[in-house]
Every structure is written in structure tokens, then in C-alpha cells.
N, C-alpha and C. Protein backbone atom coordinates (compact mmCIF):
# COMPACT_ATOMS: atom_id res chain seq x y z
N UNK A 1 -16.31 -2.37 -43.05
CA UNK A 1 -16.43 -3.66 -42.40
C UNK A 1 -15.23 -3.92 -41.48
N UNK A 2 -14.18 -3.62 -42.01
CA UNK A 2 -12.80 -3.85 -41.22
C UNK A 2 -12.55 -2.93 -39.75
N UNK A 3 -13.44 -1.86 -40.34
CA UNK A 3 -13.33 -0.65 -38.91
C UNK A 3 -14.36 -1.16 -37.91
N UNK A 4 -15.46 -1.96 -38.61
CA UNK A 4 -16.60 -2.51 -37.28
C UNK A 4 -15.93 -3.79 -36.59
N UNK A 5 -15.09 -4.43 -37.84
CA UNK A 5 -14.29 -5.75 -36.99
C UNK A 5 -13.42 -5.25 -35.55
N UNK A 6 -13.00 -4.03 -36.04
CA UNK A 6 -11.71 -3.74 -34.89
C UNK A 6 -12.54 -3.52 -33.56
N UNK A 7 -13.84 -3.03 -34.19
CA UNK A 7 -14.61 -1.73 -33.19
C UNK A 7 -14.68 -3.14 -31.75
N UNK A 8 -15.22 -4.16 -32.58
CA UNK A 8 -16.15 -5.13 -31.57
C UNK A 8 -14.90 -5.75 -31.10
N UNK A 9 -13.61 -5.84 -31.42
CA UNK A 9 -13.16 -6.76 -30.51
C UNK A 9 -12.00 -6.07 -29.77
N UNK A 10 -12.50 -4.78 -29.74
CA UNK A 10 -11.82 -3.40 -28.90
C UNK A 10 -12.54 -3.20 -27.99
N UNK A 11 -13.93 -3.53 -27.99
CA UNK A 11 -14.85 -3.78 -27.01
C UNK A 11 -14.57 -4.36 -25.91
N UNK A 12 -15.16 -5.83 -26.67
CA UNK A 12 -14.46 -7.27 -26.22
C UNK A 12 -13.56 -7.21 -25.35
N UNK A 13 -12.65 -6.64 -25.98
CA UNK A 13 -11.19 -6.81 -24.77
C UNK A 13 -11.38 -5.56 -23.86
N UNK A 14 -12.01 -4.81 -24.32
CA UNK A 14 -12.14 -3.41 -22.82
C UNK A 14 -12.96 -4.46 -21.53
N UNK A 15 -14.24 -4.87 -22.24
CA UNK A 15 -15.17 -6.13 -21.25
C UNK A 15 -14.06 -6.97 -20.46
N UNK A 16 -13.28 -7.33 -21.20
CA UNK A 16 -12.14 -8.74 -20.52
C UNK A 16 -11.53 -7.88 -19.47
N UNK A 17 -10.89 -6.68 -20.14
CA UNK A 17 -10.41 -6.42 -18.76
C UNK A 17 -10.92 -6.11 -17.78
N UNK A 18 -11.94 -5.51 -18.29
CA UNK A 18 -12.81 -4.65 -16.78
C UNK A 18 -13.12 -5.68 -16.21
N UNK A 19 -13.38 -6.60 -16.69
CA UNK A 19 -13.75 -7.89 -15.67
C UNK A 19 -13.22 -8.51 -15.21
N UNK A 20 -11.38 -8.91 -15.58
CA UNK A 20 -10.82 -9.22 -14.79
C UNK A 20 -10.11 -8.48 -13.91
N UNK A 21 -10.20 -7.33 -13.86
CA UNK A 21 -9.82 -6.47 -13.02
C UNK A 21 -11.10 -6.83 -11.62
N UNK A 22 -12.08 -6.95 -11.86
CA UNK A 22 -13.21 -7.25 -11.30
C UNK A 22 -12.84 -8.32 -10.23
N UNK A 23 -12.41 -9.29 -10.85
CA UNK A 23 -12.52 -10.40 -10.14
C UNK A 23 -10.60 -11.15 -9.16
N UNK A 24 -9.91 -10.05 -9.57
CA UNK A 24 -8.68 -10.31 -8.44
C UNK A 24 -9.18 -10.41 -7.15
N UNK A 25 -8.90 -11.34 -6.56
CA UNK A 25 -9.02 -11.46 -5.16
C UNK A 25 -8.34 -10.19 -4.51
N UNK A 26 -8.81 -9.50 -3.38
CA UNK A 26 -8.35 -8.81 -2.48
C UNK A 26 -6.90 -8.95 -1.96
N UNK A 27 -6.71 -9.89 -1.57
CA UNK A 27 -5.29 -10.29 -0.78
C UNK A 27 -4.71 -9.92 -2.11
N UNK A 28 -4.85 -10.40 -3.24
CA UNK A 28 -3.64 -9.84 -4.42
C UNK A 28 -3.34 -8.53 -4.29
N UNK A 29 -4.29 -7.80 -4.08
CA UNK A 29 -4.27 -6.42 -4.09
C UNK A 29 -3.29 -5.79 -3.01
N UNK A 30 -3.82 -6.24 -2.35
CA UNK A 30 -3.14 -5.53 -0.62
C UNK A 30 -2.23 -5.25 -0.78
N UNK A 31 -1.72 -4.37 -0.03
CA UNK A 31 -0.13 -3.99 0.34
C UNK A 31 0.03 -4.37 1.74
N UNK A 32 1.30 -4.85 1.99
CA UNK A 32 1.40 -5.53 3.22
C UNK A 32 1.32 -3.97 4.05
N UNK A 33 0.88 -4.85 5.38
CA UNK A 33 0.82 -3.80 6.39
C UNK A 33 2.57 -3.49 7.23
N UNK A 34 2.70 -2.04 7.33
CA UNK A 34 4.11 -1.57 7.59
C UNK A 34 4.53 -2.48 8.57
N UNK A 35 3.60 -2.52 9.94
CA UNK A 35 3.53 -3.39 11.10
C UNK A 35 4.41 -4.39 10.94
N UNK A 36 3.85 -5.02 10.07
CA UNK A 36 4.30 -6.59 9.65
C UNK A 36 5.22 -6.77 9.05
N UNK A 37 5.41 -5.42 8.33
CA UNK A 37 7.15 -5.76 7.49
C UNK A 37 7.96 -5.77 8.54
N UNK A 38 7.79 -4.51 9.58
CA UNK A 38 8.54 -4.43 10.64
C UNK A 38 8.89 -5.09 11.79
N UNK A 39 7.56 -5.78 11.74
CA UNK A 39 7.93 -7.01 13.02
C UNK A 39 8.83 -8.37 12.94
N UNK A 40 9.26 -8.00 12.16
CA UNK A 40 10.70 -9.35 12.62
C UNK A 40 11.91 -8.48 13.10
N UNK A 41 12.17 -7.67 12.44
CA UNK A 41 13.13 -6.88 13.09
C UNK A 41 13.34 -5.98 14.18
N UNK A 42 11.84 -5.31 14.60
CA UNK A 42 11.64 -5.25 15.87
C UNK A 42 12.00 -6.34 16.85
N UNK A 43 11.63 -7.56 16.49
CA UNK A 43 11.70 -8.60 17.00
C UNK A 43 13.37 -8.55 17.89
N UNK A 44 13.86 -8.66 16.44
CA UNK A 44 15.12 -9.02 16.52
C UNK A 44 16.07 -8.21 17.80
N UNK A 45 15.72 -7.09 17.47
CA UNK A 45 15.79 -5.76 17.75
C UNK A 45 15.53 -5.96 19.48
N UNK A 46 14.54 -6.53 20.23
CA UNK A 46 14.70 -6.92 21.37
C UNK A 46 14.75 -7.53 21.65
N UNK A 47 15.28 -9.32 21.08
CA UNK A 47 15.64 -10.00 21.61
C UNK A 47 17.69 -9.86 21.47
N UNK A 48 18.03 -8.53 20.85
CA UNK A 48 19.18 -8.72 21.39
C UNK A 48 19.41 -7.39 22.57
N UNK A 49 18.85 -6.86 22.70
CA UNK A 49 18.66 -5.85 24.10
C UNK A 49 18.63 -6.58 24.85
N UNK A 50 17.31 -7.86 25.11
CA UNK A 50 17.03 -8.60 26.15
C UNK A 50 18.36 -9.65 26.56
N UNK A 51 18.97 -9.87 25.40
CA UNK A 51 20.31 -11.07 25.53
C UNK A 51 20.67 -10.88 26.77
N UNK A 52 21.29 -11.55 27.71
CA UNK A 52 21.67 -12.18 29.03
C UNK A 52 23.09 -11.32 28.76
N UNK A 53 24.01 -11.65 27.36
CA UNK A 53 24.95 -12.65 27.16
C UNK A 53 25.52 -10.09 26.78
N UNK A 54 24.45 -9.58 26.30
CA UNK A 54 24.76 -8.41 25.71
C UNK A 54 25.82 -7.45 27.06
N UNK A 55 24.84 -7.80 28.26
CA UNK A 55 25.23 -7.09 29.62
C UNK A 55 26.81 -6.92 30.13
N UNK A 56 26.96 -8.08 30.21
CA UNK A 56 28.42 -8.33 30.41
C UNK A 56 29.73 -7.92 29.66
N UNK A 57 28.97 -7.33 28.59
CA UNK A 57 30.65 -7.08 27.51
C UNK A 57 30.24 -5.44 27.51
N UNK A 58 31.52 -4.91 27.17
CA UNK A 58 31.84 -3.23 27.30
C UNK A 58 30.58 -2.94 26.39
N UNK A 59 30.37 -1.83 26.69
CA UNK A 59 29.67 -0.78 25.90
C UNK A 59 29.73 -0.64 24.57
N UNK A 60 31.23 -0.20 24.15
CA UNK A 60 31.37 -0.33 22.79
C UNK A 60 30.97 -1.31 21.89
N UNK A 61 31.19 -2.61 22.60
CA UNK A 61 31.14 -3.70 22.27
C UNK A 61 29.65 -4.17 21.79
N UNK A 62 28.60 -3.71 23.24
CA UNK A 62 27.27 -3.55 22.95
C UNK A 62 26.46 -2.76 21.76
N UNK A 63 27.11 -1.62 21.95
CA UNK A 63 26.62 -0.47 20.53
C UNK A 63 27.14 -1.60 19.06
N UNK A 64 28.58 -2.00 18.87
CA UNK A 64 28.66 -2.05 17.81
C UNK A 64 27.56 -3.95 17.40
N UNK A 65 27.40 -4.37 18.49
CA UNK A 65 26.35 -5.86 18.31
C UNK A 65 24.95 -5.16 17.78
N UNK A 66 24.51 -3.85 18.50
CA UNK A 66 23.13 -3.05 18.37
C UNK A 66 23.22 -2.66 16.95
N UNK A 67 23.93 -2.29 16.42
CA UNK A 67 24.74 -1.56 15.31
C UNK A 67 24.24 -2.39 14.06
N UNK A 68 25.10 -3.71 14.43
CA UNK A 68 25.03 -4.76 13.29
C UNK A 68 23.81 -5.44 13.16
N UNK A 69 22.55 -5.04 13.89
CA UNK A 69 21.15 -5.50 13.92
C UNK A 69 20.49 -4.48 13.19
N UNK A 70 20.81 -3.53 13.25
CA UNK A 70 19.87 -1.95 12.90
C UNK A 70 20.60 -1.68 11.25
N UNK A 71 22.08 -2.64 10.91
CA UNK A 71 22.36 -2.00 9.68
C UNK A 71 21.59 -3.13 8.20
N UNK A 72 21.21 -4.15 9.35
CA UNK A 72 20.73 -5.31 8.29
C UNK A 72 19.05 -5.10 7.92
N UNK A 73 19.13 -3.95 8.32
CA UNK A 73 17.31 -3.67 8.03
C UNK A 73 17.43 -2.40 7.08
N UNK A 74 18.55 -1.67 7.49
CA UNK A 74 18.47 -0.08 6.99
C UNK A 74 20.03 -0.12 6.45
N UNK A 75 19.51 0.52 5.17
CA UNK A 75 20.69 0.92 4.62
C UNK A 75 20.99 2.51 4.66
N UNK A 76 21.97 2.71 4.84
CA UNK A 76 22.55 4.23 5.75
C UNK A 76 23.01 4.66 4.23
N UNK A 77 23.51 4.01 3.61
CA UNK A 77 24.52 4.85 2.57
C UNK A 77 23.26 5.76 1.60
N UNK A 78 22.43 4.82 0.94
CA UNK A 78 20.91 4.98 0.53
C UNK A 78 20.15 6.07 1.16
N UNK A 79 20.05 6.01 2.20
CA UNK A 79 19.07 7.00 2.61
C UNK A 79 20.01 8.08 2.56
N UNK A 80 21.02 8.30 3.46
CA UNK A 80 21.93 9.51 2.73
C UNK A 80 21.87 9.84 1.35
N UNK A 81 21.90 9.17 0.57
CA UNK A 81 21.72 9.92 -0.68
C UNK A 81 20.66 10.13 -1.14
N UNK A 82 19.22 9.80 -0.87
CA UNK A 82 17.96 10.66 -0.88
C UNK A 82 17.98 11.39 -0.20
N UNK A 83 18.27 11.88 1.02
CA UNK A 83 18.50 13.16 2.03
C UNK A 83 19.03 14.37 1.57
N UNK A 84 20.46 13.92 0.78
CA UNK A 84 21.38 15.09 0.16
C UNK A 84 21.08 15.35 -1.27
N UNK A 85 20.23 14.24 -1.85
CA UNK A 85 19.58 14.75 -2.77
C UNK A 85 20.97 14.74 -4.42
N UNK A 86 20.97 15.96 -4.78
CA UNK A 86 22.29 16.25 -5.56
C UNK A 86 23.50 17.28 -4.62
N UNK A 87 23.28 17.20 -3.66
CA UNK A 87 24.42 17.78 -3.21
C UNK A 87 25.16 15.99 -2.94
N UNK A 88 24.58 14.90 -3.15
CA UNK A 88 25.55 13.77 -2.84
C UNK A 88 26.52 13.67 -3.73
N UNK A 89 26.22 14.46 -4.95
CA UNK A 89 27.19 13.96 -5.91
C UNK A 89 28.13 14.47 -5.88
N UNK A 90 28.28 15.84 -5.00
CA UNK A 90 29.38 16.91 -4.65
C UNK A 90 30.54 16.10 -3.99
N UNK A 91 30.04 15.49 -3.16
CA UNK A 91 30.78 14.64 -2.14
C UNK A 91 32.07 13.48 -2.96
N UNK A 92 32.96 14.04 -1.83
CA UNK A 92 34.06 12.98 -2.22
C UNK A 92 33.62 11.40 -1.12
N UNK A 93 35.02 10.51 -1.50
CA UNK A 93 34.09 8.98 -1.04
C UNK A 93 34.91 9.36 0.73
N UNK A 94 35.83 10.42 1.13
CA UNK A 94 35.57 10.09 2.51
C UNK A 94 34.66 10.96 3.32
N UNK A 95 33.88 12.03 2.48
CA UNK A 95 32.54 12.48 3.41
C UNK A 95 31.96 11.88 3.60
């Protein structure tokens, strides 16, 4: 009797889930589209190219403003160390 009790409400709950698995709305599901993660920072990304204000100051000056737009999206240290994998750990901290 105790093994048919378990049986039916092992059921039961397989039914619950399959059905609420059933019934999530779509949008829950989704994964945002890359596009869209990316488009603010694209954004960003040419409205400081386009700046008026970028033209006028040295070069260096320009790279390191370009610099500080491209490091707030991407982290450099991070991806270096999925790149090198375990040779990162070889590394001392001024490589």
C-alpha cells in the first residue's frame, strides 16, 4: 500500500511538472539577442568617435578616451586568462 502511495504521487508530481514546464511563457525562456546586449555599447562606442570635442585633442589622448569606452564592456585581464588557459598560472603579475 505504501509503495502504491509513493507510486501515485510520483506521478502526480512528474504531471505538475511536465505541465508547468508546459505553460512558461516564451519571453521567460528566451535568451536575449547578442544584438541587443551589444547595442548600447556600440552605441556608446560611436557617439564618442562622432564627439566634436574627441578631434581636437592629441591622439594619445583620443586612443586613451577610445580605450576607457572599450574597457567598460570588456574585461582584458579575464579573457587573457581563458586564452592562456593554464599557462596563466605560469605567469608572474608583471607579464
Amino acid at each position: 500500500m505504501q509503495s502504491r502511495k509513493f507510486s501515485i504521487f510520483f506521478l502526480l508530481a512528474a504531471c505538475v511538472a511536465v505541465l508547468g514546464l508546459g505553460v512558461t511563457p516564451p519571453a521567460a525562456c528566451a535568451t536575449p539577442d547578442p544584438t541587443e546586449q551589444l547595442r548600447p555599447f556600440l552605441q556608446k562606442v560611436t557617439d564618442t568617435l562622432a564627439d566634436p570635442g574627441l578631434k581636437v585633442i592629441p591622439k594619445k589622448a583620443q586612443a586613451e578616451r577610445l580605450v576607457g569606452v572599450v574597457r567598460e564592456r570588456f574585461d582584458f585581464r579575464e579573457m587573457s586568462k581563458r586564452v592562456l588557459g593554464q599557462q596563466w598560472r605560469k605567469l608572474d603579475a608583471q607579464e
